[in-house]
Each structure stands twice: as C-alpha cells, then as structure tokens.
C-alpha atoms as a PDB file:
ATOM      1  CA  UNK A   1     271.788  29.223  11.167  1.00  0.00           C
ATOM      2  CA  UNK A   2     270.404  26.566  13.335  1.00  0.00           C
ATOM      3  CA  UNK A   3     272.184  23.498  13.825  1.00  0.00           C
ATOM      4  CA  UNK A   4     270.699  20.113  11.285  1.00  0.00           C
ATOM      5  CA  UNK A   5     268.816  17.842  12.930  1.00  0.00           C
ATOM      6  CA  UNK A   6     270.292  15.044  14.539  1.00  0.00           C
ATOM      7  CA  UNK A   7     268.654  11.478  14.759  1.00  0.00           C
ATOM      8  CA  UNK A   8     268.962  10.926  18.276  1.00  0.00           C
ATOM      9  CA  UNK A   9     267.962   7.434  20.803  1.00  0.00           C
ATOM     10  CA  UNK A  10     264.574   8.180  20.911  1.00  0.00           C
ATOM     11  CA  UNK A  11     264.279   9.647  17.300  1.00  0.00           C
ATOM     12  CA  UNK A  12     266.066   5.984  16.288  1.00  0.00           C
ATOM     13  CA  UNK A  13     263.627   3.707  18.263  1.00  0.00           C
ATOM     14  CA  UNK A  14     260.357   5.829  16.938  1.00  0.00           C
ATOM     15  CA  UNK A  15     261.902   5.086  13.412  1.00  0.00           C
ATOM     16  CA  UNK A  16     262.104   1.700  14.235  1.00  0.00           C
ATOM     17  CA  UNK A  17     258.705   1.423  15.360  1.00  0.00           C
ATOM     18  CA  UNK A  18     257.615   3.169  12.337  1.00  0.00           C
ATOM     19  CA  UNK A  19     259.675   0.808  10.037  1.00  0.00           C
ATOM     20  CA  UNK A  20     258.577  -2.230  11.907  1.00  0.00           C
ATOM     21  CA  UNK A  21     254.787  -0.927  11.509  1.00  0.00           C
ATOM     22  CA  UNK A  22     255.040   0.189   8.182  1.00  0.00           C
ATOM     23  CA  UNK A  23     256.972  -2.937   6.803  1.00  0.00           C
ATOM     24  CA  UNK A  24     253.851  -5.261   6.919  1.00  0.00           C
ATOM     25  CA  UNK A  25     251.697  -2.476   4.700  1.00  0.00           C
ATOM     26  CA  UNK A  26     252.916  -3.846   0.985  1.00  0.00           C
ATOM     27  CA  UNK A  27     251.834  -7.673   2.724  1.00  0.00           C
ATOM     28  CA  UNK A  28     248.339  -6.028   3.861  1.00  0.00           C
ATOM     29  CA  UNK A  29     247.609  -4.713   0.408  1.00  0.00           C
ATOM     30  CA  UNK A  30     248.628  -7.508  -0.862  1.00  0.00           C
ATOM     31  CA  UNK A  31     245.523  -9.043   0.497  1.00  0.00           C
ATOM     32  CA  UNK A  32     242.659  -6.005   0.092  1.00  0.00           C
ATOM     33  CA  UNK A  33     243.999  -6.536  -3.933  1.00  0.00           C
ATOM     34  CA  UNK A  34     242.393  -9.885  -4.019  1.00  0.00           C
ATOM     35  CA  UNK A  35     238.776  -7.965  -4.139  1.00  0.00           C
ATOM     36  CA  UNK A  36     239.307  -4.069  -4.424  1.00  0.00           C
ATOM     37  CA  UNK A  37     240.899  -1.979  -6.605  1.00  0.00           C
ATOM     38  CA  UNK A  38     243.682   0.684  -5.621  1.00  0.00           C
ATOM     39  CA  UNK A  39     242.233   3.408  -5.684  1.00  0.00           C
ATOM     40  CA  UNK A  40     239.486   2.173  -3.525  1.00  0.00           C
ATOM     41  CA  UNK A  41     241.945   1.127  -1.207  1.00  0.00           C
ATOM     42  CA  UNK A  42     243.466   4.067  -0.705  1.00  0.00           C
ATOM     43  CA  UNK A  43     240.080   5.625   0.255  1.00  0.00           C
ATOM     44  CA  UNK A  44     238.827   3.011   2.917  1.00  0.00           C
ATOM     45  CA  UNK A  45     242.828   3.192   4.184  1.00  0.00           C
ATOM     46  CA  UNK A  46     242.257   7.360   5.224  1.00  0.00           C
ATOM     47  CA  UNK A  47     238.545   7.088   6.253  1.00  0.00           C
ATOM     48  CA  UNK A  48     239.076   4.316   8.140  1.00  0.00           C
ATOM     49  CA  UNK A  49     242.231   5.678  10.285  1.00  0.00           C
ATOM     50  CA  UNK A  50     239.797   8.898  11.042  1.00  0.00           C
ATOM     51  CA  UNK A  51     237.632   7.401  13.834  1.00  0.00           C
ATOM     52  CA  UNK A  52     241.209   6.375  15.959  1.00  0.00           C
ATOM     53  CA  UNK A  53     242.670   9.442  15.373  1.00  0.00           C
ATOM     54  CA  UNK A  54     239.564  11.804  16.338  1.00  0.00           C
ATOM     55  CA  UNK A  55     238.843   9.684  19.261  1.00  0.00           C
ATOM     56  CA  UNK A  56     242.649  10.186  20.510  1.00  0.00           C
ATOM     57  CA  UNK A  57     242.306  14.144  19.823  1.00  0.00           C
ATOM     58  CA  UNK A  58     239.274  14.474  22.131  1.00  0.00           C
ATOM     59  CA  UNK A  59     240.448  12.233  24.705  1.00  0.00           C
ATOM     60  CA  UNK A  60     243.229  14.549  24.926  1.00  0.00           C
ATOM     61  CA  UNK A  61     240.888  17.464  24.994  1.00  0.00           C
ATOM     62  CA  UNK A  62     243.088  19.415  21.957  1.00  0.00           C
ATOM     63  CA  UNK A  63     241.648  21.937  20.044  1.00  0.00           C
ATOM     64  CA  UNK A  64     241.081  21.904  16.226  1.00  0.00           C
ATOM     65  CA  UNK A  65     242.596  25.122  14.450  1.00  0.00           C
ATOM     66  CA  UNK A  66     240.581  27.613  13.126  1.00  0.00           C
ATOM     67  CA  UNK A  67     242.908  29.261  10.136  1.00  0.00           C
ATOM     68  CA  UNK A  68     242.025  28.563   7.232  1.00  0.00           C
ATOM     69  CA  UNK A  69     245.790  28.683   5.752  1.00  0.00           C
ATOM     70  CA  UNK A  70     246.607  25.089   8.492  1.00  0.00           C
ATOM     71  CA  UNK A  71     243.197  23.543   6.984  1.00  0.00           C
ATOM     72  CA  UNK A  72     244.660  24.227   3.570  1.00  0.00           C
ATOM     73  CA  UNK A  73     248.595  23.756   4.240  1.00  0.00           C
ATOM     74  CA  UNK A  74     246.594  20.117   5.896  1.00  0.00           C
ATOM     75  CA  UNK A  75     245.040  19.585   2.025  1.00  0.00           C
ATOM     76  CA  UNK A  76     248.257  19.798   0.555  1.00  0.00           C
ATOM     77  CA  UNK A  77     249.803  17.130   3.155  1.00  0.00           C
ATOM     78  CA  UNK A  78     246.877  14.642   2.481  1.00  0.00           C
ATOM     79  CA  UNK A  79     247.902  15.292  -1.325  1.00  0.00           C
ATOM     80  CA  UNK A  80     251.585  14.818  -1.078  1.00  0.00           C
ATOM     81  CA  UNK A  81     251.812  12.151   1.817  1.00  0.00           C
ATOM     82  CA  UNK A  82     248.607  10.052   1.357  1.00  0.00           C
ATOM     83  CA  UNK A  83     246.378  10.439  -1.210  1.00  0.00           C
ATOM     84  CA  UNK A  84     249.372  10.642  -3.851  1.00  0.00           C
ATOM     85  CA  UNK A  85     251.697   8.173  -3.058  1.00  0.00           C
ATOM     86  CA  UNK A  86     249.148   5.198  -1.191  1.00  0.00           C
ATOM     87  CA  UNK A  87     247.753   5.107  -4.881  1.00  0.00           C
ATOM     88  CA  UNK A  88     250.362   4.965  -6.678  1.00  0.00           C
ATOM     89  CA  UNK A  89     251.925   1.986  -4.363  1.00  0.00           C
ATOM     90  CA  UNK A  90     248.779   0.407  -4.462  1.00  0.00           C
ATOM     91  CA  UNK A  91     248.365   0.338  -8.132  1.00  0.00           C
ATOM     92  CA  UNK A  92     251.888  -0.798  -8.699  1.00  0.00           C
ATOM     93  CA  UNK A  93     251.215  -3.626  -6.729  1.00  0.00           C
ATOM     94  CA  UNK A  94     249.384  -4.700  -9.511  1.00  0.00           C
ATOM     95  CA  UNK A  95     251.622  -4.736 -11.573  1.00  0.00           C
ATOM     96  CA  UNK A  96     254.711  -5.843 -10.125  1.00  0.00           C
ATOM     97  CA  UNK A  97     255.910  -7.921  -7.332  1.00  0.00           C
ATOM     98  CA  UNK A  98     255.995  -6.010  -3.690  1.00  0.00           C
ATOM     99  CA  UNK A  99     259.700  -7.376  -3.505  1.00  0.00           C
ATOM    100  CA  UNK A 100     260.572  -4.859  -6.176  1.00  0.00           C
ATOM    101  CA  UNK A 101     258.157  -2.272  -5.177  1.00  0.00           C
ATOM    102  CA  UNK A 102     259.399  -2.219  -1.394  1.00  0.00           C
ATOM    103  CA  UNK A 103     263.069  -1.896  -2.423  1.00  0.00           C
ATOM    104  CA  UNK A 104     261.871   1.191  -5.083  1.00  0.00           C
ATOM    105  CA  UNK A 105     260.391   2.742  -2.324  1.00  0.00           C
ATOM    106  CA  UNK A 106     263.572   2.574  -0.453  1.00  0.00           C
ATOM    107  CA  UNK A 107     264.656   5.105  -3.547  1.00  0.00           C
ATOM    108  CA  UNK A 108     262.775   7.776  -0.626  1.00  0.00           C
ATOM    109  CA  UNK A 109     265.490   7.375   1.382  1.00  0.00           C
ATOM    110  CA  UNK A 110     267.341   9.016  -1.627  1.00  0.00           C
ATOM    111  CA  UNK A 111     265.251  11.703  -2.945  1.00  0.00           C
ATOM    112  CA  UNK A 112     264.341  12.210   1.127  1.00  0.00           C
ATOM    113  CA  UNK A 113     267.717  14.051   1.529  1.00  0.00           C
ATOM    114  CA  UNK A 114     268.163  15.615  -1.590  1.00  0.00           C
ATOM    115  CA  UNK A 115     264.759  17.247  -1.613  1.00  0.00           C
ATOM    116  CA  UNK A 116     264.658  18.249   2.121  1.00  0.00           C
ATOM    117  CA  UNK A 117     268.733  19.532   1.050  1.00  0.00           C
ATOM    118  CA  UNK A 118     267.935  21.641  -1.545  1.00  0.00           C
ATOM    119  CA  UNK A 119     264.792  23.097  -0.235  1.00  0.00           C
ATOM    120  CA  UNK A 120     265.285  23.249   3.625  1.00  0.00           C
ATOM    121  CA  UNK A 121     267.881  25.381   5.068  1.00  0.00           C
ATOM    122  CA  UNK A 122     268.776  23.325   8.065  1.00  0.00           C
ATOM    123  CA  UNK A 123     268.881  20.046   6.496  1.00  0.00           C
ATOM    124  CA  UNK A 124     271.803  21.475   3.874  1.00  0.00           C
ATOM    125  CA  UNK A 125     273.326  18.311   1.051  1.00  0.00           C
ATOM    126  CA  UNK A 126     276.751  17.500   1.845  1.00  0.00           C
ATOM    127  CA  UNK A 127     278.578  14.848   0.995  1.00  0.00           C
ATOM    128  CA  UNK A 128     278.161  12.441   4.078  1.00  0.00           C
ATOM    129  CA  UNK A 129     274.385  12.522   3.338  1.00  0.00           C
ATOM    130  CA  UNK A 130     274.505  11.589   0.118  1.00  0.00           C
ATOM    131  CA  UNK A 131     277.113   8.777   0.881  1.00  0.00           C
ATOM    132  CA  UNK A 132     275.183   7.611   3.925  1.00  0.00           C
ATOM    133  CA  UNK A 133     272.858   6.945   1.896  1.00  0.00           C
ATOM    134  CA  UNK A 134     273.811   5.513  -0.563  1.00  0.00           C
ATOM    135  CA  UNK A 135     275.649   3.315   1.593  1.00  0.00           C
ATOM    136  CA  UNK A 136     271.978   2.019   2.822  1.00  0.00           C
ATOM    137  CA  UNK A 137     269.875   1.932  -0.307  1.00  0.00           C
ATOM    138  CA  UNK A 138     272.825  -0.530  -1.487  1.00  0.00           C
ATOM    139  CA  UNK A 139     271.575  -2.598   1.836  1.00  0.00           C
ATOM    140  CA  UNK A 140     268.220  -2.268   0.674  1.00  0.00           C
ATOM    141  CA  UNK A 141     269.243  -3.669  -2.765  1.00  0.00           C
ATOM    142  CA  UNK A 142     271.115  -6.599  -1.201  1.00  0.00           C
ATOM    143  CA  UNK A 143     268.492  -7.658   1.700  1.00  0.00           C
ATOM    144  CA  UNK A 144     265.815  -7.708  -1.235  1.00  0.00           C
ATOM    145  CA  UNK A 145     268.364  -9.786  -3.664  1.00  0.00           C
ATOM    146  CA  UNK A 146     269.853  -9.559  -6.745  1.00  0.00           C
ATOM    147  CA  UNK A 147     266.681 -11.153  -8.766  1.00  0.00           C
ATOM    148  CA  UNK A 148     264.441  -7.758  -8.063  1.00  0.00           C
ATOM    149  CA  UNK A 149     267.308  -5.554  -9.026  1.00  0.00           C
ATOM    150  CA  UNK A 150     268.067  -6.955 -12.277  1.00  0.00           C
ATOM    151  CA  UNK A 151     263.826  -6.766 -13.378  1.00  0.00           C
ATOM    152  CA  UNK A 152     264.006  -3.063 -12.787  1.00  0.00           C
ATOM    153  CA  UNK A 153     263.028  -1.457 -15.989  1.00  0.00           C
ATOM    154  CA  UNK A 154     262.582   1.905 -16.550  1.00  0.00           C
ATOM    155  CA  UNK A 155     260.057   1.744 -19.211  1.00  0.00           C
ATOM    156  CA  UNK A 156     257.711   0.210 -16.605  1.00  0.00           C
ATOM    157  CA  UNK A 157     255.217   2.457 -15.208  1.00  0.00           C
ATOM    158  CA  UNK A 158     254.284   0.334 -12.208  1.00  0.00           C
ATOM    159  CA  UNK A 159     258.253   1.123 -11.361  1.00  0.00           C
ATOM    160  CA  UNK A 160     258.373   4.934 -11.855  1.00  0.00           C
ATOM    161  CA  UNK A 161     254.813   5.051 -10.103  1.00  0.00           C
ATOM    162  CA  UNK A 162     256.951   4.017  -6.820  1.00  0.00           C
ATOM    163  CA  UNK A 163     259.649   6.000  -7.666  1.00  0.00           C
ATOM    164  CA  UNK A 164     256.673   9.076  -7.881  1.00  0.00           C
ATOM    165  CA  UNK A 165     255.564   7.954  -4.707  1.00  0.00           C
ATOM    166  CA  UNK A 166     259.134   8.099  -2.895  1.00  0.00           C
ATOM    167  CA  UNK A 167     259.216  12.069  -4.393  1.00  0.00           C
ATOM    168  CA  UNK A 168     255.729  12.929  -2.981  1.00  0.00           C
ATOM    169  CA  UNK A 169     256.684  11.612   0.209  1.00  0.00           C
ATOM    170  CA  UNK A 170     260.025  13.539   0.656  1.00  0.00           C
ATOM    171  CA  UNK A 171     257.917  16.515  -0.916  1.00  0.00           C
ATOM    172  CA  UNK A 172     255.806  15.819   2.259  1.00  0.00           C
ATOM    173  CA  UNK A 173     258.352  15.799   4.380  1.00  0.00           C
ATOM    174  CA  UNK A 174     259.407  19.348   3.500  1.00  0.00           C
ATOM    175  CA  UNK A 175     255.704  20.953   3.206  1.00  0.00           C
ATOM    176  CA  UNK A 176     255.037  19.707   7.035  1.00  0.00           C
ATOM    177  CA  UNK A 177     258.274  20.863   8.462  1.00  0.00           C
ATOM    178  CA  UNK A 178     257.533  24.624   6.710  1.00  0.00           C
ATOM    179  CA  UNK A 179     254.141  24.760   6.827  1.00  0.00           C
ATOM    180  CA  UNK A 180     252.996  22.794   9.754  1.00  0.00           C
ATOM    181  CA  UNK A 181     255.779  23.096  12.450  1.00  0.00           C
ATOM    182  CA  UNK A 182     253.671  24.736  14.689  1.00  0.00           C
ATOM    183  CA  UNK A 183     250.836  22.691  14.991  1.00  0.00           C
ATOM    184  CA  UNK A 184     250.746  19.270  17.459  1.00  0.00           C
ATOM    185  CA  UNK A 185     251.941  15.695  15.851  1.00  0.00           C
ATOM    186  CA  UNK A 186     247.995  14.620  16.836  1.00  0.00           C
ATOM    187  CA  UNK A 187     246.724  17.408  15.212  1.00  0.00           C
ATOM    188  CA  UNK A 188     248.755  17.391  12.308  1.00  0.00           C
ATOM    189  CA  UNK A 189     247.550  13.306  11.421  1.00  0.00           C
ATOM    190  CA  UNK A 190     244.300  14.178  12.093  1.00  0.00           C
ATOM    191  CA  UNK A 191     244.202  17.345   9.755  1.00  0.00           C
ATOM    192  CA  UNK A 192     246.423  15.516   6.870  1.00  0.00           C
ATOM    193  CA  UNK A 193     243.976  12.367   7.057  1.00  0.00           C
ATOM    194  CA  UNK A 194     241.073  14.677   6.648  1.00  0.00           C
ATOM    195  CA  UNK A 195     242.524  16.655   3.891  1.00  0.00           C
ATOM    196  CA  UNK A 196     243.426  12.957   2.281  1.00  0.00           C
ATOM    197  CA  UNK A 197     239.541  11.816   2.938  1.00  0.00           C
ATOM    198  CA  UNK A 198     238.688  15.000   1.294  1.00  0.00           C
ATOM    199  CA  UNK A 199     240.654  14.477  -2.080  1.00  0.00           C
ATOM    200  CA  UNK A 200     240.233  10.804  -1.968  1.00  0.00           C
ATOM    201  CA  UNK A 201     236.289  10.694  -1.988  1.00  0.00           C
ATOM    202  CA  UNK A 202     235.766  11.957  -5.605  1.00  0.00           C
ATOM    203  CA  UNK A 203     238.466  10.162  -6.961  1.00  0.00           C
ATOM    204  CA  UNK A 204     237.683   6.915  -6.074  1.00  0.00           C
ATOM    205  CA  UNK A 205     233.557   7.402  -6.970  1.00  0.00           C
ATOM    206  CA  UNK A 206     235.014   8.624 -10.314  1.00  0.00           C
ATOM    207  CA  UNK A 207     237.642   6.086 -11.252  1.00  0.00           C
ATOM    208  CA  UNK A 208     236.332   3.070  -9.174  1.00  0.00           C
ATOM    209  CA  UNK A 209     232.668   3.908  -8.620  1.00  0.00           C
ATOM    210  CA  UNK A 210     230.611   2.861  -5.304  1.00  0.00           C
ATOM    211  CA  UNK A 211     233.144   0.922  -3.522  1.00  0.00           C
ATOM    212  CA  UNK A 212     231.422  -2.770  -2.420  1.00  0.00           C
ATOM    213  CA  UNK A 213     230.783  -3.785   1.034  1.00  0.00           C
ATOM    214  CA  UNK A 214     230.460  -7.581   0.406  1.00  0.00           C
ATOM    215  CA  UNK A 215     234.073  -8.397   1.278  1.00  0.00           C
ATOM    216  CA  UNK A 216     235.771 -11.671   2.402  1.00  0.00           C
ATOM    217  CA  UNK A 217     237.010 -10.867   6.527  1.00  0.00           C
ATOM    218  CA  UNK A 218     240.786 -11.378   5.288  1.00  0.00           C
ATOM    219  CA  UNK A 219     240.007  -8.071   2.998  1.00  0.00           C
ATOM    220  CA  UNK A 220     238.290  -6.239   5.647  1.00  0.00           C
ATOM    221  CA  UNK A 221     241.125  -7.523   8.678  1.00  0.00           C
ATOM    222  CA  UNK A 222     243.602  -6.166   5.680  1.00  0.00           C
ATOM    223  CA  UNK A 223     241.745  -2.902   5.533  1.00  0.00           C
ATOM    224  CA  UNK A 224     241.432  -2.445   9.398  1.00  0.00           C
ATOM    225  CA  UNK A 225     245.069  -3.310   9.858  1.00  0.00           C
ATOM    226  CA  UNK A 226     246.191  -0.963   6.730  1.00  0.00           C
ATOM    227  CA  UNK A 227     243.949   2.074   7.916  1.00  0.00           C
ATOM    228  CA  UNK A 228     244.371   1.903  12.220  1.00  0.00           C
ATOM    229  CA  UNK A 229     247.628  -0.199  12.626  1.00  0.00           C
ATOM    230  CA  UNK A 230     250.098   0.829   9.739  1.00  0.00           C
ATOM    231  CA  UNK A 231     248.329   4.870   9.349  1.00  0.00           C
ATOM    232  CA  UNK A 232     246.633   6.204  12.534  1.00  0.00           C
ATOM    233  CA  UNK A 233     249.087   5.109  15.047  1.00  0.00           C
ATOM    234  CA  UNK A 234     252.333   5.080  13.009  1.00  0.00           C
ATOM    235  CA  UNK A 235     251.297   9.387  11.384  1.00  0.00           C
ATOM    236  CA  UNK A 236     251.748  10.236  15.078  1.00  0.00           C
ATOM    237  CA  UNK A 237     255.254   8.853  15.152  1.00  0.00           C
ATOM    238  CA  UNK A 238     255.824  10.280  11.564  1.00  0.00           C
ATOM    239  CA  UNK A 239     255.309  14.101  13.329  1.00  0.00           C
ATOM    240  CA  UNK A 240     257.233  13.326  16.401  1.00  0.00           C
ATOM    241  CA  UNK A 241     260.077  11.969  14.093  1.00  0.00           C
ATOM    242  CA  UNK A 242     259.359  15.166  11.914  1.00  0.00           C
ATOM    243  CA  UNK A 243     259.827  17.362  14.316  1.00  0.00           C
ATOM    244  CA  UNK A 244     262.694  15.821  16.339  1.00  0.00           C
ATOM    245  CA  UNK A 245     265.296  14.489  13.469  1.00  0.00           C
ATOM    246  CA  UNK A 246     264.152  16.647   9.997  1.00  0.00           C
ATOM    247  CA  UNK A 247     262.434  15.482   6.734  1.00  0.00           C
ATOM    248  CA  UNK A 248     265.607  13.931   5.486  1.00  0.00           C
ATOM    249  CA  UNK A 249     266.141  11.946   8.376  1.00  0.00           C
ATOM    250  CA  UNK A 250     262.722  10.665   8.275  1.00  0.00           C
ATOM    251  CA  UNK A 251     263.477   9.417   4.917  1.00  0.00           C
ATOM    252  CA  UNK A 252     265.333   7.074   6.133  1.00  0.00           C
ATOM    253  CA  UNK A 253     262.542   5.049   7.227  1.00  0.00           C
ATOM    254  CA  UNK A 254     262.231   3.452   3.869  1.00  0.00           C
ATOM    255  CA  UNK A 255     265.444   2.057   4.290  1.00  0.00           C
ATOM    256  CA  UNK A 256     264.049  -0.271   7.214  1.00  0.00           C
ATOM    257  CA  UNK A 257     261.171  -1.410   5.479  1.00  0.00           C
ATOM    258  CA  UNK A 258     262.170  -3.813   3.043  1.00  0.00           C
ATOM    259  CA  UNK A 259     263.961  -6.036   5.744  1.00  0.00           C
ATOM    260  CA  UNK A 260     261.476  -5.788   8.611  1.00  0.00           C
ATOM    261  CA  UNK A 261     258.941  -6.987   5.386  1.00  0.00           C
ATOM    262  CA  UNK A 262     261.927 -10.154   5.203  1.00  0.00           C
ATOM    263  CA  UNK A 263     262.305 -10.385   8.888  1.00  0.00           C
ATOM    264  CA  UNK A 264     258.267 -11.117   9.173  1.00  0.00           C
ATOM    265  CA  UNK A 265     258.180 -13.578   6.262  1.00  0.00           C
ATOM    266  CA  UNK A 266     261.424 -15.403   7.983  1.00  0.00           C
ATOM    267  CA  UNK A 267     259.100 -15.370  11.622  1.00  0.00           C
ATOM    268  CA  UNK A 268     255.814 -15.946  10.473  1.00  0.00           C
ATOM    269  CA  UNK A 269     256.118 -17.947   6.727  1.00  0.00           C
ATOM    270  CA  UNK A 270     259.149 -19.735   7.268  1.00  0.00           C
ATOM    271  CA  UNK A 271     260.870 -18.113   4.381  1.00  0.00           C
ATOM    272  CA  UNK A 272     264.909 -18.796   4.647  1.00  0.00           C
ATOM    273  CA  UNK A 273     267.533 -16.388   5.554  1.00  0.00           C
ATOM    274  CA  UNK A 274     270.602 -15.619   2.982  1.00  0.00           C
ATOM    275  CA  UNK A 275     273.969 -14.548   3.696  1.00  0.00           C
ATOM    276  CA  UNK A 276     272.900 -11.599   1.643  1.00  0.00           C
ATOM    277  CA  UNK A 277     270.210  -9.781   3.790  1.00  0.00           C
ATOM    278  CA  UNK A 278     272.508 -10.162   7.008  1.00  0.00           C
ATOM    279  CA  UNK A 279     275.478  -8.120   4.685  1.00  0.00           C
ATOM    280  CA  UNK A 280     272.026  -5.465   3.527  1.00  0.00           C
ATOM    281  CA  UNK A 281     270.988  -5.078   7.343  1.00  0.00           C
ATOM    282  CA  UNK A 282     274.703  -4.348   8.257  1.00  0.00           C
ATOM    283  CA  UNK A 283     274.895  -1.968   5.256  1.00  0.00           C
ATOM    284  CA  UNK A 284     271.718  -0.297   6.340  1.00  0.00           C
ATOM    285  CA  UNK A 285     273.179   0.346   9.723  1.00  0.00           C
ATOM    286  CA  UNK A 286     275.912   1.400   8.096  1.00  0.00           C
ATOM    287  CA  UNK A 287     274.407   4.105   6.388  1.00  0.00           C
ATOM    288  CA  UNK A 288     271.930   5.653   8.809  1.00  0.00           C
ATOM    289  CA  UNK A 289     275.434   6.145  11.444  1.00  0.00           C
ATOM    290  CA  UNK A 290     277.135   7.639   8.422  1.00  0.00           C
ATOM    291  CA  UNK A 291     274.055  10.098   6.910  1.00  0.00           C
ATOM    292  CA  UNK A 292     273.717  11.210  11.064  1.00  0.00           C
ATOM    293  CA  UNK A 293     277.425  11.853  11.470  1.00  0.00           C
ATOM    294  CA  UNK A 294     277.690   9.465  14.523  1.00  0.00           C
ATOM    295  CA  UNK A 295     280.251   7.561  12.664  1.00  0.00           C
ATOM    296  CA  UNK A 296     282.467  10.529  11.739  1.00  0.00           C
ATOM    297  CA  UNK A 297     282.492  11.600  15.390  1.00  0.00           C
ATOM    298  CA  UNK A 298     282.652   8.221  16.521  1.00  0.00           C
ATOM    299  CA  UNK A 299     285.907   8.131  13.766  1.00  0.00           C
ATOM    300  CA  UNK A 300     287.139  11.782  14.622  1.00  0.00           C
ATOM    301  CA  UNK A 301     286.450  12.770  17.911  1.00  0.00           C
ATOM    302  CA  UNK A 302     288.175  16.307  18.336  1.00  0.00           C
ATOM    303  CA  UNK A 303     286.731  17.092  14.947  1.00  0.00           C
END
C-alpha cells in the first residue's frame, strides 16, 4: 500500500497561499450581495475565471483531452467543488453573518478527513487525524469567538447549507484524486470551471432569470476579484496541493480561512485583536503538525 500523503514545505506554503487567497472570498461576496442574488453570483464567479484560465492553458501550449469519461469525471468536479457548494455559501450569506458561516465552513476540515478516510485507501482514519483536527477546528471556534458559536442552530438552514457545502467539497476532494489524477493541475481548473459554467447557466436563468449588467464598480471589482483572484489562480494551487499532500490534507485549508478573514479586518479595518484568536491561531498550528504526524515524530523520534 502506498505510503499517506504527507503535507510537506512547499505543500504548507501553497496552503497558505490558498488560505490567504481564499480568506477574503466571504468579504467579496459580501459586497456582489448588495445587488445580485446567489445564485447569480455563483455564475458570473465560474464564467468569469474562464478567460484567465484558458489564456494560461494556451500560453503553455497544453492540450485539451479528448475522452469523453475526463470531460464528464470534469462535470462532476464543477458539481461537487463549484457549482454546489459557491451557492450554497453564497445564499447563506444571506442569511447569516459570514463570521458564523466562515467558522462552519471550517467544519471541511472535519468531514475533509473522514470522507477522503473512509473512501480513499491511502489517506486511511486513524486516530491522530481525527484529533489533529479537532485540535484545529477548536482554533477555528476560538479565533472566530465565542458569540458565533453559541448562535449556531441546527434548525437553521442557512447553517446546514455550509455544513452541505464543507461535504461537497471533501466529496471533491476525493472524485479529483480518483478520477482526475492523471490529468495536469491547469487542465484540471480549466475542465472543472467549464463543467461548473455548464451546470451553472440554466440554473441561474431558471431561478434568477437574465442576470443585470447595470452594476455599481464595487459589485463588479467584487465579481472580478471573486472569479480571477480567489478561483482561477488559487484552483491551480488546489491541484498542486491535491496531488502533492491528499484530499484530506487539503481540507485543512478551511482551517486557515477564518483567521486570515480576522487578520485582514485587523490590517485593513482596524478591527482589534483578542487574546482569543492568538490562543485559535496557536491551536490551528497545533492541529495541522498533529493531523501530518510532524509532531509525533518531532515527540518520538525512533518511532
């Protein structure tokens, strides 16, 4: 059996990058909310990131695949890692604060390992995972604060539409590293975009109808930002990551989002720091060293 993946220096930084990226996304559809609805949203985020990505692709002179099987194992991805779970987010933004969605999200983190444990053979559960964490969702919980935890309810369905979200995304995670291995971390974005583009069309014309084109230039910065900065760039990382550390270790990313979403409010807002969200980073720390084993070796050496 081959050995589990391992997050590694450059697997760490690249899920930095990503976290850092992908921590200013519930702030950007904050903003597109003012004038569109979610759904919408979710369309002009795919379409959007499609020019970027193409324009990369042929620059680099890479082929597109020809089986039909990657074109539909590409309409799944779209499904389970965009189309899905960018609605869902968006329309629980609606609904609830993006405090308390960003630290439900971090509930991928979770159902990351669990899924990619039970259905990958290389990424088995054990007992360090699920501690590590653990460990780092409880960071999550702190950095955010008390206040969010204790408005959880689980009646809400803007909360279990997150928690749906976090599922399809570790459901992702598995479907790309069976189904998609193979293929180039360019290629793959490209292909799961497209598939996303695909779904998203209809949908949108059906629930939303024509989407409107008069838009303030804060909503159409926030759409630019949302589609090229926090989806074409960061899906190449997300493959690279994929292919390097394992779907459950990519999980982990949404335990780094919540404070890099603090750390930018502190830096650009002037929000204040609490004792609590330097006690959630160190937690969060905590957890990734313990879910990749470096602590136990660190701990244990001859073991």
């Amino acid at each position: 059996m081959a050995p589990a993946p391992k997050i590694d220096l450059t697997s760490a930084i690249l899920l930095m990058v990503l976290a850092i990226i992908w921590g200013g996304s519930f702030f950007l559809a904050a903003i597109a909310l003012r004038e569109m609805p979610p759904i919408t949203i979710t369309l002009f985020r795919v379409v959007l990131a499609l020019p970027a990505l193409a324009l990369f692709i042929w620059i680099k002179g890479l082929a597109l695949p020809r089986s039909l099987t990657i074109w539909g194992a590409y309409l799944v991805m779209g499904a389970l890692n965009n189309a899905i779970p960018f609605s869902l987010i968006f329309w629980s933004q609606t609904q609830i604060t993006s405090g308390l969605a960003s630290i439900l999200n971090g509930a991928t983190s979770i159902t990351g390992v669990i899924v990619a444990g039970l259905l990958l053979g290389d990424e088995r559960l054990s007992a360090r995972k699920l501690t590590g964490v653990i460990i780092g969702f409880s960071g999550v919980a702190l950095t955010i604060g008390p206040d969010a935890l204790r408005s959880f309810d689980i009646r809400s369905l803007a909360q279990l539409a997150v928690l749906l979200a976090g599922l399809s995304y570790s459901l992702a995670g598995v479907w790309a590293k069976l189904r998609l291995a193979g293929q180039s971390p360019e290629m793959n974005a490209l292909g799961m975009l497209l598939g996303s583009s695909v779904l998203m069309i209809p949908t949108a014309l059906w629930m939303d109808g024509l989407p409107s084109f008069n838009l303030m230039m804060s909503t159409w910065s926030a759409l630019l930002a949302l589609s090229v900065l926090c989806t074409s760039v960061p899906y190449l990382l997300y493959f690279k990551i994929l292919k390097r550390a394992g779907s459950g270790n990519l999980m982990l990313v949404t335990l780094l989002i919540p404070p890099v979403a603090i750390g930018l409010g502190i830096t650009f807002l002037g929000e204040p720091l609490q004792a609590a969200a330097l006690v959630g980073f160190a937690l969060i720390a905590l957890g990734l060293a313990v879910v990749d084993g470096r602590l136990s070796k660190l701990l244990h050496p001859r073991r």
